[in-house]
PDB file of N, CA and C in Angstrom:
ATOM      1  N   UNK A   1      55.016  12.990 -33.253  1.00  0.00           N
ATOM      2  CA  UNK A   1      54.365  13.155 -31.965  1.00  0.00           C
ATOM      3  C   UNK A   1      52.889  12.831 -32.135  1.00  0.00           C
ATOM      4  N   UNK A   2      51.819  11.996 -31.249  1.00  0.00           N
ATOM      5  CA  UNK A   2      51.293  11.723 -31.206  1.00  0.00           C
ATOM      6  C   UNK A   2      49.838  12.449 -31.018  1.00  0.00           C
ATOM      7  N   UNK A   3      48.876  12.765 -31.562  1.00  0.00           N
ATOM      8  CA  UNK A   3      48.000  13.398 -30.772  1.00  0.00           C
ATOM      9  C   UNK A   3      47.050  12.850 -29.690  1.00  0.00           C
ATOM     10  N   UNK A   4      46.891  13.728 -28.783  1.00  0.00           N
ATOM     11  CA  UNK A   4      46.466  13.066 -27.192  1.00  0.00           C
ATOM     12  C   UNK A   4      45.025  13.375 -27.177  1.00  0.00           C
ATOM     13  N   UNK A   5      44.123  12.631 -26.535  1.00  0.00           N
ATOM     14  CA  UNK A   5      42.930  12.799 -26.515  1.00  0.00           C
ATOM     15  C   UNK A   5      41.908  13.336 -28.007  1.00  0.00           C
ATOM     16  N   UNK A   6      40.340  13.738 -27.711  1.00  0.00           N
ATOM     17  CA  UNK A   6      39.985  13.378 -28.903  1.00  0.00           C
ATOM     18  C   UNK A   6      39.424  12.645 -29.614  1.00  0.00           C
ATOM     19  N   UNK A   7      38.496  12.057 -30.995  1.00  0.00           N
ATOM     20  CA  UNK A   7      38.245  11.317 -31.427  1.00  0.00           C
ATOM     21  C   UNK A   7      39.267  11.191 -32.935  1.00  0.00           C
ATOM     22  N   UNK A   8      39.498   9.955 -33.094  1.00  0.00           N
ATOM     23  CA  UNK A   8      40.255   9.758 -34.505  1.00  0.00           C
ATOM     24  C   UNK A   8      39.311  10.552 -35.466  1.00  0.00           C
ATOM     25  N   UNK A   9      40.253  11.484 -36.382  1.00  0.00           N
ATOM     26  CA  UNK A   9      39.093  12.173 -37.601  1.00  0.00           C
ATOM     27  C   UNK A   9      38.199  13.563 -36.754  1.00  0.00           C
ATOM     28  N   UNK A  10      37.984  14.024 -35.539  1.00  0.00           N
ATOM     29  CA  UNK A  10      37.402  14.511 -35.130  1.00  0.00           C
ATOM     30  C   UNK A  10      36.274  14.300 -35.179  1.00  0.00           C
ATOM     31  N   UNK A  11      35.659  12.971 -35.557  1.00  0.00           N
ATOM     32  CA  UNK A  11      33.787  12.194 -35.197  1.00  0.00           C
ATOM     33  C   UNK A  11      33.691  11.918 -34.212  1.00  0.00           C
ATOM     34  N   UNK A  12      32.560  11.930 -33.531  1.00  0.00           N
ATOM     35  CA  UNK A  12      32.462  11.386 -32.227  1.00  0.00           C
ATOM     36  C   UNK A  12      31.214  10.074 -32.857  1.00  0.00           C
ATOM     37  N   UNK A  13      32.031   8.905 -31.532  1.00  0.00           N
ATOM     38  CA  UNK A  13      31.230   8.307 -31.853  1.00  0.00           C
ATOM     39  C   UNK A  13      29.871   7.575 -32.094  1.00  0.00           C
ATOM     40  N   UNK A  14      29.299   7.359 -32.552  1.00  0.00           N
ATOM     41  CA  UNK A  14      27.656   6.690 -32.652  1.00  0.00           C
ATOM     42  C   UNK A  14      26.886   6.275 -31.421  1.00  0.00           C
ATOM     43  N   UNK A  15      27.894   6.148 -30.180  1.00  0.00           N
ATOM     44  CA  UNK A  15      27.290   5.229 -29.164  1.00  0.00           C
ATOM     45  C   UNK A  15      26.787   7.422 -28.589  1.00  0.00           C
ATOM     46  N   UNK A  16      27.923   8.533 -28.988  1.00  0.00           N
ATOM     47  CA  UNK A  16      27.417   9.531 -28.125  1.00  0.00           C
ATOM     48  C   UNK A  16      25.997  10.261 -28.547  1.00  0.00           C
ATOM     49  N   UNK A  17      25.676  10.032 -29.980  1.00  0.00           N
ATOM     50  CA  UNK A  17      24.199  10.121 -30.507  1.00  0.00           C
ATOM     51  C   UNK A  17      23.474   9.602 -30.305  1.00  0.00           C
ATOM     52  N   UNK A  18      23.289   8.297 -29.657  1.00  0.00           N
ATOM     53  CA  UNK A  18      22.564   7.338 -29.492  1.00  0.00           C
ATOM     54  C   UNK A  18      22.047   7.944 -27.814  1.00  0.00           C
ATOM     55  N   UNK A  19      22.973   8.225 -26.842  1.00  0.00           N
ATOM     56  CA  UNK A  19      22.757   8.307 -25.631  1.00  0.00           C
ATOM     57  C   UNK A  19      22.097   9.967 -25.394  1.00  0.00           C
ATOM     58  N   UNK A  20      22.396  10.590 -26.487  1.00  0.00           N
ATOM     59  CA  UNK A  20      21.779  11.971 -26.658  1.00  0.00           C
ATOM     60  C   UNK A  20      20.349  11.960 -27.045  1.00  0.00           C
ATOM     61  N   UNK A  21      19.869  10.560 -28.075  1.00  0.00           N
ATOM     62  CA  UNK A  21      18.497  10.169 -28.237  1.00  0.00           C
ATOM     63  C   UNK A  21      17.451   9.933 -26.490  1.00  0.00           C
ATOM     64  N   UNK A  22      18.412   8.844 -26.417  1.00  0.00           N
ATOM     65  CA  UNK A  22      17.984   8.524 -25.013  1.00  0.00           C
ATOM     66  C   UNK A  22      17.853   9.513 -24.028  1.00  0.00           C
ATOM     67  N   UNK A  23      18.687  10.338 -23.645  1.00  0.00           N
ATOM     68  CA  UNK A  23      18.402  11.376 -22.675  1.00  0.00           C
ATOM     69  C   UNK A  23      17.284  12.536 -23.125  1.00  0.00           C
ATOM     70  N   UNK A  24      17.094  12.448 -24.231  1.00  0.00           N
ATOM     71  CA  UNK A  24      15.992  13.466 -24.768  1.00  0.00           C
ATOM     72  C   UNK A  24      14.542  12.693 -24.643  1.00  0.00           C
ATOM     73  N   UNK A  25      14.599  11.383 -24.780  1.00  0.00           N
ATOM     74  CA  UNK A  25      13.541  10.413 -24.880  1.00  0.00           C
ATOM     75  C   UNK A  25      12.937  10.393 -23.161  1.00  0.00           C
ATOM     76  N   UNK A  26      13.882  10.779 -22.444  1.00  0.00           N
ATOM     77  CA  UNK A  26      13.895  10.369 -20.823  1.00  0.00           C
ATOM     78  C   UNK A  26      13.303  11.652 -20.295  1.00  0.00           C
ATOM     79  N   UNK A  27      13.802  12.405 -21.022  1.00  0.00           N
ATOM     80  CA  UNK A  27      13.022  13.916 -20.625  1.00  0.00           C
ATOM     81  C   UNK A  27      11.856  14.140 -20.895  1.00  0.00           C
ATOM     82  N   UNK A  28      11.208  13.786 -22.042  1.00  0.00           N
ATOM     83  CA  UNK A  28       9.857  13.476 -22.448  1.00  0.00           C
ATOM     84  C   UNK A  28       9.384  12.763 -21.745  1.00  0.00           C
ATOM     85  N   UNK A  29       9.508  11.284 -21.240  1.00  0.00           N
ATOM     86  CA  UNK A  29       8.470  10.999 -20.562  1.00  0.00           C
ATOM     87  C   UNK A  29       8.804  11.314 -19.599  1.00  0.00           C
ATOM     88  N   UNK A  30       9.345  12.224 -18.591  1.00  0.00           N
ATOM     89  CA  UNK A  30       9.649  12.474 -17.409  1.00  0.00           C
ATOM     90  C   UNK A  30       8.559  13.672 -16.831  1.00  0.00           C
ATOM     91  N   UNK A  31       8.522  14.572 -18.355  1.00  0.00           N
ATOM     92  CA  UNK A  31       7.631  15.450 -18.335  1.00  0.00           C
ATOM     93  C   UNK A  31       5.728  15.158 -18.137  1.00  0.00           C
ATOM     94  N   UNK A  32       5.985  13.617 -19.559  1.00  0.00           N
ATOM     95  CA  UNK A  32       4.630  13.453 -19.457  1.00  0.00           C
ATOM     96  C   UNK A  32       4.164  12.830 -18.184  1.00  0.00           C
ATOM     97  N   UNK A  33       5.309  12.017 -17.588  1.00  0.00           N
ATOM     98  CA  UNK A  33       4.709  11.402 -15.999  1.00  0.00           C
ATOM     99  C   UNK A  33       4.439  12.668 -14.917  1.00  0.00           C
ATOM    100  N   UNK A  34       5.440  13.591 -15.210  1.00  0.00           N
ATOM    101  CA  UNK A  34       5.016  14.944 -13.943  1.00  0.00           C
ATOM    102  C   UNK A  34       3.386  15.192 -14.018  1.00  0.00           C
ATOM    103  N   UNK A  35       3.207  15.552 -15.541  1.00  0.00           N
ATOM    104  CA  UNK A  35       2.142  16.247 -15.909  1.00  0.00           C
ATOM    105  C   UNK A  35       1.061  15.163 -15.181  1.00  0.00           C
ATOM    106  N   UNK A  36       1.139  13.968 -15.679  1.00  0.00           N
ATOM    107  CA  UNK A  36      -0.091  13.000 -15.244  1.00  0.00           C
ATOM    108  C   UNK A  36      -0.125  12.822 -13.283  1.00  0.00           C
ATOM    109  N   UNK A  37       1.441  13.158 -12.992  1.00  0.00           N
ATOM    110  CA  UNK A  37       1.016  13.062 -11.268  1.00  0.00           C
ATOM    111  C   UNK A  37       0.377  14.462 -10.531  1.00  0.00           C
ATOM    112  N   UNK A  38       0.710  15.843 -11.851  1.00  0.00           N
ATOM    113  CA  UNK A  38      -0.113  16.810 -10.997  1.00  0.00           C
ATOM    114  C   UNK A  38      -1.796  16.663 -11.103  1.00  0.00           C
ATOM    115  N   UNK A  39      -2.537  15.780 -12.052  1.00  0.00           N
ATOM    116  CA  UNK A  39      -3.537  15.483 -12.421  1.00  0.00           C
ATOM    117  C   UNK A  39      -4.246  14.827 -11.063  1.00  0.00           C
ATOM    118  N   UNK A  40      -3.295  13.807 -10.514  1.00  0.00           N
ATOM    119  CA  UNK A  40      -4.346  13.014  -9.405  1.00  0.00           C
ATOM    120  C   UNK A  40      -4.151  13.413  -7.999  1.00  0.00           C
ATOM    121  N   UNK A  41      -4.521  13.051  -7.242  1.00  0.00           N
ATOM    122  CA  UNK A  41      -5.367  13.704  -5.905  1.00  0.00           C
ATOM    123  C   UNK A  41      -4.945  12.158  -4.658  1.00  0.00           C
ATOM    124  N   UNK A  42      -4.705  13.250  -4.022  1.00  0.00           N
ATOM    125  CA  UNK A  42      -4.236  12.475  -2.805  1.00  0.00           C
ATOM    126  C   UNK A  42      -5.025  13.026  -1.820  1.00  0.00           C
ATOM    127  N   UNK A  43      -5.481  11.830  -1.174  1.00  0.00           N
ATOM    128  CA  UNK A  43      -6.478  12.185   0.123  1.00  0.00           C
ATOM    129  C   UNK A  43      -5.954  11.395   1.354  1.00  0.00           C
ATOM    130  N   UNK A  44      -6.077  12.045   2.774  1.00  0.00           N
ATOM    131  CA  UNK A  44      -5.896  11.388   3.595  1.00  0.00           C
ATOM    132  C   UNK A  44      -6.461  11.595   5.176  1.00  0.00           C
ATOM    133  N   UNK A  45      -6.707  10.656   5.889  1.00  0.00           N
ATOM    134  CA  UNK A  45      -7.477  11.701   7.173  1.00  0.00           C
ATOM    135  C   UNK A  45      -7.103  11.737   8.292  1.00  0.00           C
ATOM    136  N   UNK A  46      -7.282  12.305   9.631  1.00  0.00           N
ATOM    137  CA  UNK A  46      -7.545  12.039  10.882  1.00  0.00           C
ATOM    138  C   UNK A  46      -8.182  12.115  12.330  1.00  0.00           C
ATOM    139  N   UNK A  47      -8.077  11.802  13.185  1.00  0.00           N
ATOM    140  CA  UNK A  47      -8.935  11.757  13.908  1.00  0.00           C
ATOM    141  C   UNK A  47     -10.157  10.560  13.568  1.00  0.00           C
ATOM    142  N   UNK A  48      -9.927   9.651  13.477  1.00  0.00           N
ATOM    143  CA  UNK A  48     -10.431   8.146  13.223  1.00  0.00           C
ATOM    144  C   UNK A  48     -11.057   8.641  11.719  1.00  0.00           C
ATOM    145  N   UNK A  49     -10.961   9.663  10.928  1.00  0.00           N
ATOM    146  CA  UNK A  49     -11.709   9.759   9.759  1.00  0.00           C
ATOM    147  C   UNK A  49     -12.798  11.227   9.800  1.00  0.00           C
ATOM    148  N   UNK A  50     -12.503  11.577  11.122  1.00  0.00           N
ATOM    149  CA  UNK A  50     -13.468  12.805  11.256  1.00  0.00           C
ATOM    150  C   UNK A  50     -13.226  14.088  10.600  1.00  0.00           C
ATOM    151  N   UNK A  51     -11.715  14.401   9.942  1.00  0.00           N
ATOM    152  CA  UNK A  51     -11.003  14.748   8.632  1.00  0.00           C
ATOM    153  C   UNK A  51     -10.646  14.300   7.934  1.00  0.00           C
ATOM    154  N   UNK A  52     -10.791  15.126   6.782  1.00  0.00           N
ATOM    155  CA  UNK A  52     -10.201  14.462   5.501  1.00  0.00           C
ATOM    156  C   UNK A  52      -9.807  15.334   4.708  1.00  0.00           C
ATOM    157  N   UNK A  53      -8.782  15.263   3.729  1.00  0.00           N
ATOM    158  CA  UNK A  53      -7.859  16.051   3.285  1.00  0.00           C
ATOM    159  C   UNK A  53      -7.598  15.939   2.069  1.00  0.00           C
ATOM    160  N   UNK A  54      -7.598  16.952   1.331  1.00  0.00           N
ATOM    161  CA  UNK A  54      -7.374  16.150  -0.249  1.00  0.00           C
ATOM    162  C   UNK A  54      -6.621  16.937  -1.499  1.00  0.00           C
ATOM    163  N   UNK A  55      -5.517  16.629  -1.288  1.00  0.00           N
ATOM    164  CA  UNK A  55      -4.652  17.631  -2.159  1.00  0.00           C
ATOM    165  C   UNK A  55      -4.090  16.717  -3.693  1.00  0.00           C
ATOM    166  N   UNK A  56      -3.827  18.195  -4.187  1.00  0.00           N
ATOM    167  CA  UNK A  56      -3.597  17.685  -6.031  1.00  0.00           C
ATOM    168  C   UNK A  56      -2.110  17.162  -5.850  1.00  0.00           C
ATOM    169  N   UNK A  57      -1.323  16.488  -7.384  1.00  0.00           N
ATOM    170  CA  UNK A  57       0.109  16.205  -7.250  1.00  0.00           C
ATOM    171  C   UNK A  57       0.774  17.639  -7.397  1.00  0.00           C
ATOM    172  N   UNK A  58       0.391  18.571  -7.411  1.00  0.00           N
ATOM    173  CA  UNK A  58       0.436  19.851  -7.472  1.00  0.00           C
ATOM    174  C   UNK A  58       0.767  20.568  -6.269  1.00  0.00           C
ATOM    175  N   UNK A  59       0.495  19.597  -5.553  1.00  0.00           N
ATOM    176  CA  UNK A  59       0.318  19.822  -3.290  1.00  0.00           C
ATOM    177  C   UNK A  59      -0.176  21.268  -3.193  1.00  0.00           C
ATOM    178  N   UNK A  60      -1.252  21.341  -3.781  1.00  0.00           N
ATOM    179  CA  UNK A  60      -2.454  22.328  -3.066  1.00  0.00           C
ATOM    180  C   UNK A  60      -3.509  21.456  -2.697  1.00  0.00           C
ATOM    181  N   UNK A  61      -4.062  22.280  -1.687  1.00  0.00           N
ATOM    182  CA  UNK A  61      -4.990  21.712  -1.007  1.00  0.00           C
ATOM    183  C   UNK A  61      -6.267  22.006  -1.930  1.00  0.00           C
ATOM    184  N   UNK A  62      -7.164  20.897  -2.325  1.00  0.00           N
ATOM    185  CA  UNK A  62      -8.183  21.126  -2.889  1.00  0.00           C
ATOM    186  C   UNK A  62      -9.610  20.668  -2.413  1.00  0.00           C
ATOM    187  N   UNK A  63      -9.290  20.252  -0.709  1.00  0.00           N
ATOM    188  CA  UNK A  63     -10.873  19.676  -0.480  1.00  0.00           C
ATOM    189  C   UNK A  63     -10.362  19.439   1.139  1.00  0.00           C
ATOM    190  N   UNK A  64     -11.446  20.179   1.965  1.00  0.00           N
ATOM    191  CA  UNK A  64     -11.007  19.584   3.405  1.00  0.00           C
ATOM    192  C   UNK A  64     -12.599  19.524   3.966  1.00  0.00           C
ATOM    193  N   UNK A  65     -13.274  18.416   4.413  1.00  0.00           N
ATOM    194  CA  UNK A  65     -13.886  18.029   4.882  1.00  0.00           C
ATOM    195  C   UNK A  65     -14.228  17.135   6.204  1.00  0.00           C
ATOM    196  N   UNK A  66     -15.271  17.671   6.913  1.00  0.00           N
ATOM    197  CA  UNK A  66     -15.241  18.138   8.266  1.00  0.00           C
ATOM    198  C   UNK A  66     -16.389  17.104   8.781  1.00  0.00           C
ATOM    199  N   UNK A  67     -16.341  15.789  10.009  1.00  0.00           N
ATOM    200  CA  UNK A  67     -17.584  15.525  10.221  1.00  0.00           C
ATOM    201  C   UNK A  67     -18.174  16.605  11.583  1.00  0.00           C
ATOM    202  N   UNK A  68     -19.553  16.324  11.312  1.00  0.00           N
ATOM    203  CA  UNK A  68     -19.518  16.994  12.062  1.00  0.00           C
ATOM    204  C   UNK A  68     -19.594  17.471  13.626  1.00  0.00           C
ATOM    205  N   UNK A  69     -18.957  16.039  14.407  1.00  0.00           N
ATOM    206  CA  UNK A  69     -19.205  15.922  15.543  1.00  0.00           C
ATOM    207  C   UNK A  69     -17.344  16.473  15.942  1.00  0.00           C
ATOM    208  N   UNK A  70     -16.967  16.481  14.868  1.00  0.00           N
ATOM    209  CA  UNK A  70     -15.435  17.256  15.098  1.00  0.00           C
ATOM    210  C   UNK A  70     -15.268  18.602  15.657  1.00  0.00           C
ATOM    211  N   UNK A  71     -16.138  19.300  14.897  1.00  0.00           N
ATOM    212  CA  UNK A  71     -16.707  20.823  15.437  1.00  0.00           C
ATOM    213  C   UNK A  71     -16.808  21.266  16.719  1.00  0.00           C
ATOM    214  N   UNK A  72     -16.128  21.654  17.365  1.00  0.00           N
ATOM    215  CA  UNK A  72     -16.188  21.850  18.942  1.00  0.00           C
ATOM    216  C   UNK A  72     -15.981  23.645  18.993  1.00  0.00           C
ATOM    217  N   UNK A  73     -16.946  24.274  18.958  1.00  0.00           N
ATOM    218  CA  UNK A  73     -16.151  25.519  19.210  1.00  0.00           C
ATOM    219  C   UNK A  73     -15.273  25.857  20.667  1.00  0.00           C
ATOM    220  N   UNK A  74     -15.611  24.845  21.456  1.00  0.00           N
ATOM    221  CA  UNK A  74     -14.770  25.080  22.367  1.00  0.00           C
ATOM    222  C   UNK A  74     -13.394  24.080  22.638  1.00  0.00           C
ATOM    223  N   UNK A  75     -13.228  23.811  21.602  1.00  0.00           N
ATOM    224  CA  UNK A  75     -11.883  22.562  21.272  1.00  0.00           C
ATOM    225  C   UNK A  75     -11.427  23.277  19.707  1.00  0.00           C
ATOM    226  N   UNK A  76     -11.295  24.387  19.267  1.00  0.00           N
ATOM    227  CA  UNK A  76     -10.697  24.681  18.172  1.00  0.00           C
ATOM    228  C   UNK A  76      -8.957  24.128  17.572  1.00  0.00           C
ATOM    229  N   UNK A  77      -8.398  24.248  18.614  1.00  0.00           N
ATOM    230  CA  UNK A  77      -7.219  23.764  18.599  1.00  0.00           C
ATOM    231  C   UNK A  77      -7.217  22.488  18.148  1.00  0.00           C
ATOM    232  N   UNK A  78      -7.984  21.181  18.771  1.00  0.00           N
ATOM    233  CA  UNK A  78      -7.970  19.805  18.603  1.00  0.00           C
ATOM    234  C   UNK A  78      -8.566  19.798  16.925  1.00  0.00           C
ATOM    235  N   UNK A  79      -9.292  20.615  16.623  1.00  0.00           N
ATOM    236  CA  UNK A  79      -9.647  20.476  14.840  1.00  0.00           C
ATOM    237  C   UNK A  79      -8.812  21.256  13.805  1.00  0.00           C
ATOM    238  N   UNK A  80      -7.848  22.240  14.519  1.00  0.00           N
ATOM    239  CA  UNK A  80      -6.826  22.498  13.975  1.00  0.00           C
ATOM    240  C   UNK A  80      -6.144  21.725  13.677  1.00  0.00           C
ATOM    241  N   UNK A  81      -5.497  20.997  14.836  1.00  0.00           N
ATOM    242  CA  UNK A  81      -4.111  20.285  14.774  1.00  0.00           C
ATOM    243  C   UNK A  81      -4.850  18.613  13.846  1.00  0.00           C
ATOM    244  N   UNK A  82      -5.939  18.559  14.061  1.00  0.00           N
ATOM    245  CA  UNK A  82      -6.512  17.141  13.015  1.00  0.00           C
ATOM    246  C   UNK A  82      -6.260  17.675  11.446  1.00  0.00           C
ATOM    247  N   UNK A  83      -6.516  18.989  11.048  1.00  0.00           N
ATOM    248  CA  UNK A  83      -6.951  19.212   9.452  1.00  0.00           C
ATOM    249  C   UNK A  83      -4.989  19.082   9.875  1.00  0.00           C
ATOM    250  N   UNK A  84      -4.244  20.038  10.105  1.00  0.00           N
ATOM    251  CA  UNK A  84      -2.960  19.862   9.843  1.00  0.00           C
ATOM    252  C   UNK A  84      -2.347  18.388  10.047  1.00  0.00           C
ATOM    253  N   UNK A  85      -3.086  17.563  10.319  1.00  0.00           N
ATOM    254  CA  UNK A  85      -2.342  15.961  10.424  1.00  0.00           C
ATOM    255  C   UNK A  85      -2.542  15.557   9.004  1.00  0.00           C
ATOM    256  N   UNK A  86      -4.012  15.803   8.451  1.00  0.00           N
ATOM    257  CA  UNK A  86      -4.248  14.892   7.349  1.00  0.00           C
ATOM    258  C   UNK A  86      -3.572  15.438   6.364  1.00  0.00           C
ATOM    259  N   UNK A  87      -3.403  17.143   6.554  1.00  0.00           N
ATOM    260  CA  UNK A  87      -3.032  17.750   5.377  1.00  0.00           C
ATOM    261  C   UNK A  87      -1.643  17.118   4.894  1.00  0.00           C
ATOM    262  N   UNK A  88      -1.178  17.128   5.925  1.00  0.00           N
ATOM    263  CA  UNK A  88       0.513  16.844   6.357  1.00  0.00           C
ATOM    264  C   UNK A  88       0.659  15.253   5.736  1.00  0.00           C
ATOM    265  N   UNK A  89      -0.342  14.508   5.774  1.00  0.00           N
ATOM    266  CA  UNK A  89      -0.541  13.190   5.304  1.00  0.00           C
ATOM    267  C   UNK A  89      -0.833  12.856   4.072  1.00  0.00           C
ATOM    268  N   UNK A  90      -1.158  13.708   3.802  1.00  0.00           N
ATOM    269  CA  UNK A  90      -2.056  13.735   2.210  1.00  0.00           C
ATOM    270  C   UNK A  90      -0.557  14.657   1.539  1.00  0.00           C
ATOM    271  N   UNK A  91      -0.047  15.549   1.627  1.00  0.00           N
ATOM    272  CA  UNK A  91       1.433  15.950   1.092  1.00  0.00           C
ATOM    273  C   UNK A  91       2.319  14.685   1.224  1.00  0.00           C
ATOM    274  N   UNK A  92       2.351  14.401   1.810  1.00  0.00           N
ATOM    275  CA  UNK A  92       3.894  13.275   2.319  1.00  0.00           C
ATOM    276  C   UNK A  92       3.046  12.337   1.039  1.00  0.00           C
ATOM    277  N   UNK A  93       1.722  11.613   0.934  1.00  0.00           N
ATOM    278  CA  UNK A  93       1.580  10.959  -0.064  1.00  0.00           C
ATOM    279  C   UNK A  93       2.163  11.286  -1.634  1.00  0.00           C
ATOM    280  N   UNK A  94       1.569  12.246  -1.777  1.00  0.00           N
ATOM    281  CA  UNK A  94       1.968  13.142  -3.181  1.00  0.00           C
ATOM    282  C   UNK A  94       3.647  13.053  -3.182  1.00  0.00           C
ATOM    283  N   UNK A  95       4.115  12.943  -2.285  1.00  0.00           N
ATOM    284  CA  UNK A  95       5.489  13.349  -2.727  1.00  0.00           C
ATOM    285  C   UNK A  95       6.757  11.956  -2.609  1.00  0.00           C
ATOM    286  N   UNK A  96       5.541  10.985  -1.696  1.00  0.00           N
ATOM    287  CA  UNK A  96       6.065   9.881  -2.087  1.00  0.00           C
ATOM    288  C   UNK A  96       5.703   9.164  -3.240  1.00  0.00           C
ATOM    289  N   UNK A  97       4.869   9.634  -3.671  1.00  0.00           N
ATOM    290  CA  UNK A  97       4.299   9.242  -5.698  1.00  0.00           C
ATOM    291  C   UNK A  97       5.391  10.198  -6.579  1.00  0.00           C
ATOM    292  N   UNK A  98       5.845  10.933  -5.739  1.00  0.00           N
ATOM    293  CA  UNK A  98       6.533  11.487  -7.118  1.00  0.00           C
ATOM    294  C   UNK A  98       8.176  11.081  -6.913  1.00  0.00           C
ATOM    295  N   UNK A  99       8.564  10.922  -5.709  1.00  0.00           N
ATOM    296  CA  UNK A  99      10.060  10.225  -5.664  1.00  0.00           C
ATOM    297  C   UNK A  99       9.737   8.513  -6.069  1.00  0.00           C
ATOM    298  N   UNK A 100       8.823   7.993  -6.221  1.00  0.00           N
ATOM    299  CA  UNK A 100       8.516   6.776  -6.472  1.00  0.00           C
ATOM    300  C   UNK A 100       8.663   7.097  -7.953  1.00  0.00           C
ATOM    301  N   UNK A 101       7.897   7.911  -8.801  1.00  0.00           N
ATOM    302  CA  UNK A 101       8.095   8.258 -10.021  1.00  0.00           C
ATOM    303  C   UNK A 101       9.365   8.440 -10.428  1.00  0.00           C
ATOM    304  N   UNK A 102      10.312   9.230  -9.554  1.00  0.00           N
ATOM    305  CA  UNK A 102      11.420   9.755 -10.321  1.00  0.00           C
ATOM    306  C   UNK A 102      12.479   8.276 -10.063  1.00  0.00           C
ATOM    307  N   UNK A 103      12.424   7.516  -8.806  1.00  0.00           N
ATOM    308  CA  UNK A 103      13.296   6.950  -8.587  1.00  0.00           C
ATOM    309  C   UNK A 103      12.945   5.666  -9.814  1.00  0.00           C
ATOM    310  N   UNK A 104      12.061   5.327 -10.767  1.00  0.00           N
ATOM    311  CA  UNK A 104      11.574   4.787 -11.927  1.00  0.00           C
ATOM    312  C   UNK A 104      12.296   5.048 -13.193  1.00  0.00           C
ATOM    313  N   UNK A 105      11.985   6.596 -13.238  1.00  0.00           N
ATOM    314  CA  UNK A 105      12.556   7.291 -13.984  1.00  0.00           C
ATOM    315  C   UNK A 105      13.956   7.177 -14.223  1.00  0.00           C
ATOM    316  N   UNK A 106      15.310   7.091 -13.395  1.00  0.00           N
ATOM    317  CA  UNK A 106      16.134   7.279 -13.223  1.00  0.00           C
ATOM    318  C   UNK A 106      16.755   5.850 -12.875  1.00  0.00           C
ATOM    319  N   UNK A 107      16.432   5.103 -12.622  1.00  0.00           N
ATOM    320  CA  UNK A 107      16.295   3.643 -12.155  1.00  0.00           C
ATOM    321  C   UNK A 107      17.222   3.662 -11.065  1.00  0.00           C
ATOM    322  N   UNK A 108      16.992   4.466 -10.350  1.00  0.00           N
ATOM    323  CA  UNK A 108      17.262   4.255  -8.673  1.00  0.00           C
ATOM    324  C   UNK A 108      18.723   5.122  -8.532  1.00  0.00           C
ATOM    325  N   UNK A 109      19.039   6.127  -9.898  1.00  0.00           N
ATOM    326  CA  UNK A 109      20.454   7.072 -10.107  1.00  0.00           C
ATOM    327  C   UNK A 109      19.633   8.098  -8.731  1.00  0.00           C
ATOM    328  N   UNK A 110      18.795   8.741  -9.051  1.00  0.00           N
ATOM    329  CA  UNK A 110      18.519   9.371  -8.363  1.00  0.00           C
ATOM    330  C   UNK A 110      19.464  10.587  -7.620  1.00  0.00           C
ATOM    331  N   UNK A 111      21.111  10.712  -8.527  1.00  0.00           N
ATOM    332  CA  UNK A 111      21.517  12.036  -9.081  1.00  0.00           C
ATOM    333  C   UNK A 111      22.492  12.066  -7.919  1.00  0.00           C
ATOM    334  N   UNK A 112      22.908  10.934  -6.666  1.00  0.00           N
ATOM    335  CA  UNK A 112      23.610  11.468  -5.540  1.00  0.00           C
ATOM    336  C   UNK A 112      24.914  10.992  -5.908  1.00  0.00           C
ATOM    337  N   UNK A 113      26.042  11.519  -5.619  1.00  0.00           N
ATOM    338  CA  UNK A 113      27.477  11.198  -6.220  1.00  0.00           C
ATOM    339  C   UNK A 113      28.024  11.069  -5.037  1.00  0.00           C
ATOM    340  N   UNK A 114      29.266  10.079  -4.848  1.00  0.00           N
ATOM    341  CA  UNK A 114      29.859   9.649  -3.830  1.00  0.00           C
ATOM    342  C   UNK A 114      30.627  10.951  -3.718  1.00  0.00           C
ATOM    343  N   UNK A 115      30.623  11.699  -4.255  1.00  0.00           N
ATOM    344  CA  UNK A 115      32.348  12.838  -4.204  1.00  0.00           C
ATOM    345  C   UNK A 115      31.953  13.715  -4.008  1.00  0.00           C
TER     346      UNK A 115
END
């Protein structure tokens, strides 16, 4: 009787060490690219530029700057809803640098399964 499944000898073969290199190699730089996208800074504005917004790859906000003819104390709302445009603009950047990163990373696997 035959034995079913398995490797002949119980070795596995060379090609499954090899791909165990590789997936460890992929994790490393996957790490070192995260690390280098929480490093840079995404800025973005609105209201023709009269905000500006400037968050880490980290997506905290690290800089919001105001001109100053934006300032309305009696229009608070309209300089609300401007810092929340750019902010909102300046995230969506960051996070399209980092699915741009991963979809690199992964060369376009990007992990979705038909099943």
């Amino acid at each position: 009787m035959a034995k079913r499944g398995g490797f002949p000898g119980g070795a596995m073969p060379g090609n499954m060490s090899n791909l165990m290199k590789q997936a460890q190699r992929m994790q490393r730089q996957m790490e070192e690219n995260q690390k280098e996208l929480e490093t840079k800074e995404f800025t973005a504005t609105s209201g023709g530029g009269a905000v500006e917004v400037t968050v880490s790859g980290k997506k905290e906000v690290l800089k919001v700057k105001l001109a100053e003819e934006v300032v309305d104390p009696e229009d608070i709302e309209m300089l609300q809803d401007l810092i929340v445009a750019a902010a909102n603009e300046a995230m969506r950047q960051a996070e399209e640098e980092n699915a741009a990163l991963m979809n690199k990373m992964t060369g376009g696997f990007g992990g979705g399964f038909p099943f």
